[in-house]
C-alpha atoms as a PDB file:
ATOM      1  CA  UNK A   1      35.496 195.947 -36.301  1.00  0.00           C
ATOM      2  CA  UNK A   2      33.549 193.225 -35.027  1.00  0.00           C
ATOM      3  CA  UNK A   3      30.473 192.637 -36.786  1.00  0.00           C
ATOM      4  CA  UNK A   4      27.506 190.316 -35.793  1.00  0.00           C
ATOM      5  CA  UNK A   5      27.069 190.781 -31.960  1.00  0.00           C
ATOM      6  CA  UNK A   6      23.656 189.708 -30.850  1.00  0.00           C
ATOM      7  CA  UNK A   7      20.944 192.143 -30.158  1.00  0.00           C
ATOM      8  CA  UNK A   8      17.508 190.783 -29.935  1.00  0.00           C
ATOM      9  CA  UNK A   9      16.841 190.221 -26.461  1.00  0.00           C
ATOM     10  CA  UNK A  10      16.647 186.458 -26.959  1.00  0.00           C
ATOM     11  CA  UNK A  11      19.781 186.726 -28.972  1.00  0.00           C
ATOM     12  CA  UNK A  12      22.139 186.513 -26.253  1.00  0.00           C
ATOM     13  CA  UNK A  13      24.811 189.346 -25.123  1.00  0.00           C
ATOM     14  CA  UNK A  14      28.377 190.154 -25.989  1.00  0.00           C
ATOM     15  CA  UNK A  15      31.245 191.409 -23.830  1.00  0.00           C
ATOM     16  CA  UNK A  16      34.696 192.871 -24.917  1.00  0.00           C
ATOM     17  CA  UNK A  17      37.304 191.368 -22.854  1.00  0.00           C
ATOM     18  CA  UNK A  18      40.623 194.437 -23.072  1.00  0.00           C
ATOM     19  CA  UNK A  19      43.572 194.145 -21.803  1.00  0.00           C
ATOM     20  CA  UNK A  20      47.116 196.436 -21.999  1.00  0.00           C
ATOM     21  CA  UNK A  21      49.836 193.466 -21.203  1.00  0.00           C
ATOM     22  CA  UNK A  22      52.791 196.681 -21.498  1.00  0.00           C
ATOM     23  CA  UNK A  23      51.970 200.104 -21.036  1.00  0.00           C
ATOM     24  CA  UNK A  24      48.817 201.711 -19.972  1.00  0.00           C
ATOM     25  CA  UNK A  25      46.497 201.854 -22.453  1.00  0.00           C
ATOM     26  CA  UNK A  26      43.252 203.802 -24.271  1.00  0.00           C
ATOM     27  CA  UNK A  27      40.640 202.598 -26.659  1.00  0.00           C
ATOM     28  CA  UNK A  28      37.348 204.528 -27.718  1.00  0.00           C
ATOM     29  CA  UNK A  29      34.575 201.786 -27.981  1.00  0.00           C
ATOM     30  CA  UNK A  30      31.800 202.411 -30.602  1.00  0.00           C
ATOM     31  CA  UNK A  31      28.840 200.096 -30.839  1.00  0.00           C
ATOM     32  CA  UNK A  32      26.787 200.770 -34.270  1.00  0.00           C
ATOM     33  CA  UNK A  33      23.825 199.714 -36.060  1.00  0.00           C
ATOM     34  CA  UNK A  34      23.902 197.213 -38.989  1.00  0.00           C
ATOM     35  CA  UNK A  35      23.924 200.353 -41.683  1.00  0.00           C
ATOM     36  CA  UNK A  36      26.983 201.693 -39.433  1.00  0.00           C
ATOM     37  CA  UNK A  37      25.325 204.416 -37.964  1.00  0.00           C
ATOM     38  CA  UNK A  38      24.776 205.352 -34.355  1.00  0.00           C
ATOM     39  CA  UNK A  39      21.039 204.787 -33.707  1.00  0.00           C
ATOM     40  CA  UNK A  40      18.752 207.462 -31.785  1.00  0.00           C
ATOM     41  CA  UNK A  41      19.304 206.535 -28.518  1.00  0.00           C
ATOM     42  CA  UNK A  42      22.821 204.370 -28.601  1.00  0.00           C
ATOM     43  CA  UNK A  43      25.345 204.449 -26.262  1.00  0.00           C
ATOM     44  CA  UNK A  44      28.074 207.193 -27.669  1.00  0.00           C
ATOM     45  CA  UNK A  45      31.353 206.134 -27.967  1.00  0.00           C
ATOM     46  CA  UNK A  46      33.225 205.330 -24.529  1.00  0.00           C
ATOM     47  CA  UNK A  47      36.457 205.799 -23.887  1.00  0.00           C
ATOM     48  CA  UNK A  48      38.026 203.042 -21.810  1.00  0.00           C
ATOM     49  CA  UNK A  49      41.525 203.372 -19.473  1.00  0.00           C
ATOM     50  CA  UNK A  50      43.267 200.336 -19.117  1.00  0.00           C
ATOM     51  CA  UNK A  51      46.194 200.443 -16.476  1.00  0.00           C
ATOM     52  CA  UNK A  52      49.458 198.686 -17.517  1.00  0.00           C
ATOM     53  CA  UNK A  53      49.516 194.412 -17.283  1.00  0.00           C
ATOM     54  CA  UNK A  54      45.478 194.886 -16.602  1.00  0.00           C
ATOM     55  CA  UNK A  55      42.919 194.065 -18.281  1.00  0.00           C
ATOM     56  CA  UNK A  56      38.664 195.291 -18.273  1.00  0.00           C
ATOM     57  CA  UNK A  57      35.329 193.243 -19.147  1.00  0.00           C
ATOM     58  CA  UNK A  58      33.117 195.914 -20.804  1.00  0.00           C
ATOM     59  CA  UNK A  59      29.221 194.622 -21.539  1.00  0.00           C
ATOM     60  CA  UNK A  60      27.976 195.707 -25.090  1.00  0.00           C
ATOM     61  CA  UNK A  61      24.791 197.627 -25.143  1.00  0.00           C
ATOM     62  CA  UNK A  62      23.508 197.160 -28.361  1.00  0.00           C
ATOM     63  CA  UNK A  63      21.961 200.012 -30.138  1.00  0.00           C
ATOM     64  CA  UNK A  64      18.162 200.101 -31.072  1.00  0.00           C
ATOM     65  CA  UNK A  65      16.471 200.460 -34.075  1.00  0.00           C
ATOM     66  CA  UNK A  66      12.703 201.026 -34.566  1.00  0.00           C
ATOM     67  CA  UNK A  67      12.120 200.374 -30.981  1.00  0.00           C
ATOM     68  CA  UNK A  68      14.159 197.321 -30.397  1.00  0.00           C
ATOM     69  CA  UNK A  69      17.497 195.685 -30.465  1.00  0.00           C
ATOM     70  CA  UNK A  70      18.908 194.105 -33.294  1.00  0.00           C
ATOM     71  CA  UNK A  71      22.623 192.840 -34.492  1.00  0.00           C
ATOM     72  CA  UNK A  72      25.129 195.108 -34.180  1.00  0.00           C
ATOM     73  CA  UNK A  73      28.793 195.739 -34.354  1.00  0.00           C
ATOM     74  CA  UNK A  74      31.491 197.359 -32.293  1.00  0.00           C
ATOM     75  CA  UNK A  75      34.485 199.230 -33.429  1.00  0.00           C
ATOM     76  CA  UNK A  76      37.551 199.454 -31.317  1.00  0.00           C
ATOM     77  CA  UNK A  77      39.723 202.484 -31.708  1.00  0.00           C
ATOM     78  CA  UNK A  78      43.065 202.825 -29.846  1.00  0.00           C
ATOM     79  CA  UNK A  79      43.809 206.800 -28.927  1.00  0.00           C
ATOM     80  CA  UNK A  80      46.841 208.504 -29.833  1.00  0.00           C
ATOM     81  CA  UNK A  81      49.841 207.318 -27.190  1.00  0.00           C
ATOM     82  CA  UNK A  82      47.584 204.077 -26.241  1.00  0.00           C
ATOM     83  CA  UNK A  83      49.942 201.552 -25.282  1.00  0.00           C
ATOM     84  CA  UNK A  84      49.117 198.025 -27.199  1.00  0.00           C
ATOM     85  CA  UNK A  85      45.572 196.784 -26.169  1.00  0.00           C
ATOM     86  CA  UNK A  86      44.748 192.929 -26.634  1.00  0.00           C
ATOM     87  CA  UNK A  87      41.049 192.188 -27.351  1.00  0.00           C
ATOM     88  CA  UNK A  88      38.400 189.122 -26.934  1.00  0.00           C
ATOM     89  CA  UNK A  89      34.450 188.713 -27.387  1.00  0.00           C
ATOM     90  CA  UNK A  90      32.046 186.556 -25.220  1.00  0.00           C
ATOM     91  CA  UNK A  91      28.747 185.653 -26.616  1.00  0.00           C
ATOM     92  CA  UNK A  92      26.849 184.138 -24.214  1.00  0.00           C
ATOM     93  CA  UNK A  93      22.823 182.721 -24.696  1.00  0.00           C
ATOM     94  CA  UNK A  94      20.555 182.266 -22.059  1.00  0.00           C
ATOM     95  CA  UNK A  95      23.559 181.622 -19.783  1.00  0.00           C
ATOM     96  CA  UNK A  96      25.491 179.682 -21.764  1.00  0.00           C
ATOM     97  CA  UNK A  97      29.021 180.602 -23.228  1.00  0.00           C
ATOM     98  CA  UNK A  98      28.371 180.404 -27.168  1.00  0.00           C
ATOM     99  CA  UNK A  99      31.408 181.616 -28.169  1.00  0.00           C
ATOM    100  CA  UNK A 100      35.061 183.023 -26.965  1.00  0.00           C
ATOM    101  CA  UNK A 101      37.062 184.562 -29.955  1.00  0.00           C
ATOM    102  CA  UNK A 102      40.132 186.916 -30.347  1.00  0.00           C
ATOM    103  CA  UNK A 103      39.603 190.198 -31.896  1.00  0.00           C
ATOM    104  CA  UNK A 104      41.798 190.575 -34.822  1.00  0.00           C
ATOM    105  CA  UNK A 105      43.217 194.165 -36.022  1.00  0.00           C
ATOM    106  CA  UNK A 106      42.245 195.303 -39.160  1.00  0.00           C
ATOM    107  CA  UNK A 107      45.130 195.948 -42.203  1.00  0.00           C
ATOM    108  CA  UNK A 108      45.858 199.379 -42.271  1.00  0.00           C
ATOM    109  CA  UNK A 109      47.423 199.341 -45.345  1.00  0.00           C
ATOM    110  CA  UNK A 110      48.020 196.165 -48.282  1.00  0.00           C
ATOM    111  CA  UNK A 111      51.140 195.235 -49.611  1.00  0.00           C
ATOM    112  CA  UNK A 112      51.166 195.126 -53.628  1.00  0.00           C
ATOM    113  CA  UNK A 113      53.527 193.493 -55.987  1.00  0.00           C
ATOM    114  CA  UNK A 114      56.185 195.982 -57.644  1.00  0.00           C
ATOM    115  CA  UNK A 115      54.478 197.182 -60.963  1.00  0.00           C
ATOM    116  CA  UNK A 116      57.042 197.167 -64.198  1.00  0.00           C
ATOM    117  CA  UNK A 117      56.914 198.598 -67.443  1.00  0.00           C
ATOM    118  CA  UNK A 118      56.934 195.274 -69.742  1.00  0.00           C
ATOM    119  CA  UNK A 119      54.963 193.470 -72.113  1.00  0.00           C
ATOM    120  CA  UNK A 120      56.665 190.573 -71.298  1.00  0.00           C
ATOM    121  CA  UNK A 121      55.970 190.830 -67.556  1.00  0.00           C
ATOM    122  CA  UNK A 122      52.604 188.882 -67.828  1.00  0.00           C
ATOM    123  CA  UNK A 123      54.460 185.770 -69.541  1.00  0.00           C
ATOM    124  CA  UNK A 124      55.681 182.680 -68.550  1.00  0.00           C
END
């Protein structure tokens, strides 16, 4: 997830930067509303093809609420068989590059300590 892409329109815009460095890729692209919901009126998800060693520059509509545009966030989704997909966000202002960061992948799971049976465990 990315979360606080600018809306308003003199917020700036955002742009995903994808790209499939291996094998030929697919991500579905969801932009939601800051309670995580698609607004009335949003985009629906797109799904994006991304040819092998290629990449794609995909603008970021942001969704409305109550009439107008507000912050938003985006949720990336690779598809089933989706080679890997590399990811980057532009925020630009009034022309002006604010902003070029990686997109990081979320955990999908957490790694916990082994758990033993011990009163002694929690000692020095």
């Amino acid at each position: 997830m990315i979360a606080g892409n600018p809306g308003a329109p003199g917020g700036g815009t955002s742009v995903l930067v994808l790209s499939a460095p291996k094998g030929a890729a697919q991500v579905q692209v969801t932009e939601l509303t800051a309670t995580g919901q698609s607004a009335a009126g949003a985009s629906a998800p797109r799904t994006v093809q991304l040819a092998a060693g290629h990449s794609v520059v995909l603008t970021l509509a942001a969704p409305r609420q109550g009439g107008r545009s507000s912050a938003f966030a985006v949720v990336i989704t690779p598809m089933a068989g989706s080679g890997p997909v590399y990811a980057g966000r532009v925020v630009t202002q009034a022309g002006v590059v604010r902003s070029i960061l990686p997109v990081m992948s979320s955990l999908t799971w957490v790694p916990l300590p082994a758990v033993h049976s011990s009163v002694t465990t929690g000692l020095p």
